[in-house]
C-alpha atoms as a PDB file:
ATOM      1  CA  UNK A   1     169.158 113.199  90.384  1.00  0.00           C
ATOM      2  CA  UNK A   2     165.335 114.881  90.260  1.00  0.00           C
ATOM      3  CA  UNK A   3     165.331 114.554  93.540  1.00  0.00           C
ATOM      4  CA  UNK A   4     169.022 116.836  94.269  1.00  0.00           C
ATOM      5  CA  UNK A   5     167.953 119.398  92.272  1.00  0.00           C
ATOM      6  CA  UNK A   6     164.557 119.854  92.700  1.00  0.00           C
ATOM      7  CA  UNK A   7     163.753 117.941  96.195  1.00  0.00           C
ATOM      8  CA  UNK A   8     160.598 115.700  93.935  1.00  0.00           C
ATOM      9  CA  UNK A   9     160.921 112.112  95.064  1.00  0.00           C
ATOM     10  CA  UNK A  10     159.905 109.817  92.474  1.00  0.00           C
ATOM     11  CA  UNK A  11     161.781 107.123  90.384  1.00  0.00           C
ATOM     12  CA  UNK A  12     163.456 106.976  86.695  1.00  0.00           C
ATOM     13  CA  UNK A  13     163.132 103.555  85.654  1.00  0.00           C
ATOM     14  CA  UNK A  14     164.920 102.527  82.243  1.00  0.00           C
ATOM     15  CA  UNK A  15     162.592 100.090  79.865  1.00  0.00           C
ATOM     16  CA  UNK A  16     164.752  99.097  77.414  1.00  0.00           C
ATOM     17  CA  UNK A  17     166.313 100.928  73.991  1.00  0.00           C
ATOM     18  CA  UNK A  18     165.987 104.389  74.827  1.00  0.00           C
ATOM     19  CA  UNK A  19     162.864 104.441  76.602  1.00  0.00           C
ATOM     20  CA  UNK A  20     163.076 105.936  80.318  1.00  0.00           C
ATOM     21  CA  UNK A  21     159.631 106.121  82.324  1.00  0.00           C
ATOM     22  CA  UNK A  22     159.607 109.312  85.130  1.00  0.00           C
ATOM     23  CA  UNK A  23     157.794 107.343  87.935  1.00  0.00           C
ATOM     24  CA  UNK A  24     156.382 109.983  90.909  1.00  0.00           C
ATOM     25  CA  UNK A  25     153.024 110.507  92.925  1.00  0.00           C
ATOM     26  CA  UNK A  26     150.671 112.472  92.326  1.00  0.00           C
ATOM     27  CA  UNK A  27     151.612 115.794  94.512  1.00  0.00           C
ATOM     28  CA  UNK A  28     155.401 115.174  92.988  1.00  0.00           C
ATOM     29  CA  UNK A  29     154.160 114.885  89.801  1.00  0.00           C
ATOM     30  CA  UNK A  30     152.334 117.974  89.844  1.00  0.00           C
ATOM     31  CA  UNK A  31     155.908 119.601  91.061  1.00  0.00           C
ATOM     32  CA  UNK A  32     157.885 117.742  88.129  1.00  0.00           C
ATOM     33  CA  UNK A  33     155.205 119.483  85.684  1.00  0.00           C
ATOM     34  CA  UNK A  34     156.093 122.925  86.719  1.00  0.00           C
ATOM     35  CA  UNK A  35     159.580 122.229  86.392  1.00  0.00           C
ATOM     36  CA  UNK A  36     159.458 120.609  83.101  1.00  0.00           C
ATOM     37  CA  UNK A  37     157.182 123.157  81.388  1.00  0.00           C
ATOM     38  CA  UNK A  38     158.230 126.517  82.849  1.00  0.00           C
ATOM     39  CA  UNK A  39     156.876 128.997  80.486  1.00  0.00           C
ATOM     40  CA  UNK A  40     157.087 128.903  76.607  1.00  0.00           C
ATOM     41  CA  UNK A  41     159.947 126.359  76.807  1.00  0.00           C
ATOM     42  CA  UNK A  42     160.163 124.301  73.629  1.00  0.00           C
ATOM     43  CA  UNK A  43     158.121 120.999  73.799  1.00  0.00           C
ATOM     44  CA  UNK A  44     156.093 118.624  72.028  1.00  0.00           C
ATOM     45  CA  UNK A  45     152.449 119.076  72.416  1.00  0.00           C
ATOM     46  CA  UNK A  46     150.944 116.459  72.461  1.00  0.00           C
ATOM     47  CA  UNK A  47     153.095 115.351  75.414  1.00  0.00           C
ATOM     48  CA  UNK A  48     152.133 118.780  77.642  1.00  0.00           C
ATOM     49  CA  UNK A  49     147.879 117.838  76.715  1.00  0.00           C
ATOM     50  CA  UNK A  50     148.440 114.692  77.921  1.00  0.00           C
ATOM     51  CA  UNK A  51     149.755 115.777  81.542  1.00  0.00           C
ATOM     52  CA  UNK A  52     147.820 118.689  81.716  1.00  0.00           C
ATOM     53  CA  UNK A  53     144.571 116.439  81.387  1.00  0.00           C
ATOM     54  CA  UNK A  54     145.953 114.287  83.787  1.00  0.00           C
ATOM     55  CA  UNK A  55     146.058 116.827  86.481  1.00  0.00           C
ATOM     56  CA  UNK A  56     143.244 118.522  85.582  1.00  0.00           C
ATOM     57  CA  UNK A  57     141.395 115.397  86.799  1.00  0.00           C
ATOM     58  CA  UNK A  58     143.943 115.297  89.968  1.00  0.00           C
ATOM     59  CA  UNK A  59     143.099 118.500  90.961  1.00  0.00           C
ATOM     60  CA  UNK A  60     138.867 118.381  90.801  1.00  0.00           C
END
């Protein structure tokens, strides 16, 4: 479905419960992160750190 709208090729995988895991690459997930946190949009925080440290270290 990510990948019709948005043209990042990556994965969804379900891991029981409620839990999904967004699987992508490094270049796609870079992508995904722009798409996910346009802006001010509404999100929890400690969530956004965690993948903004991630690719800050991706991107030295």
């Amino acid at each position: 479905m990510v990948e019709k709208l948005y043209g990042i090729k990556g994965a969804i995988k379900y891991s029981g419960r409620s839990a999904y895991h967004l699987m992508y690459a490094k270049h796609a997930s870079s992508q995904l992160y722009k798409v996910l946190y346009y802006g001010k949009v509404s999100c929890l925080a400690r969530k956004r750190y965690k993948i903004e440290q991630a690719l800050d270290i991706m991107e030295r």
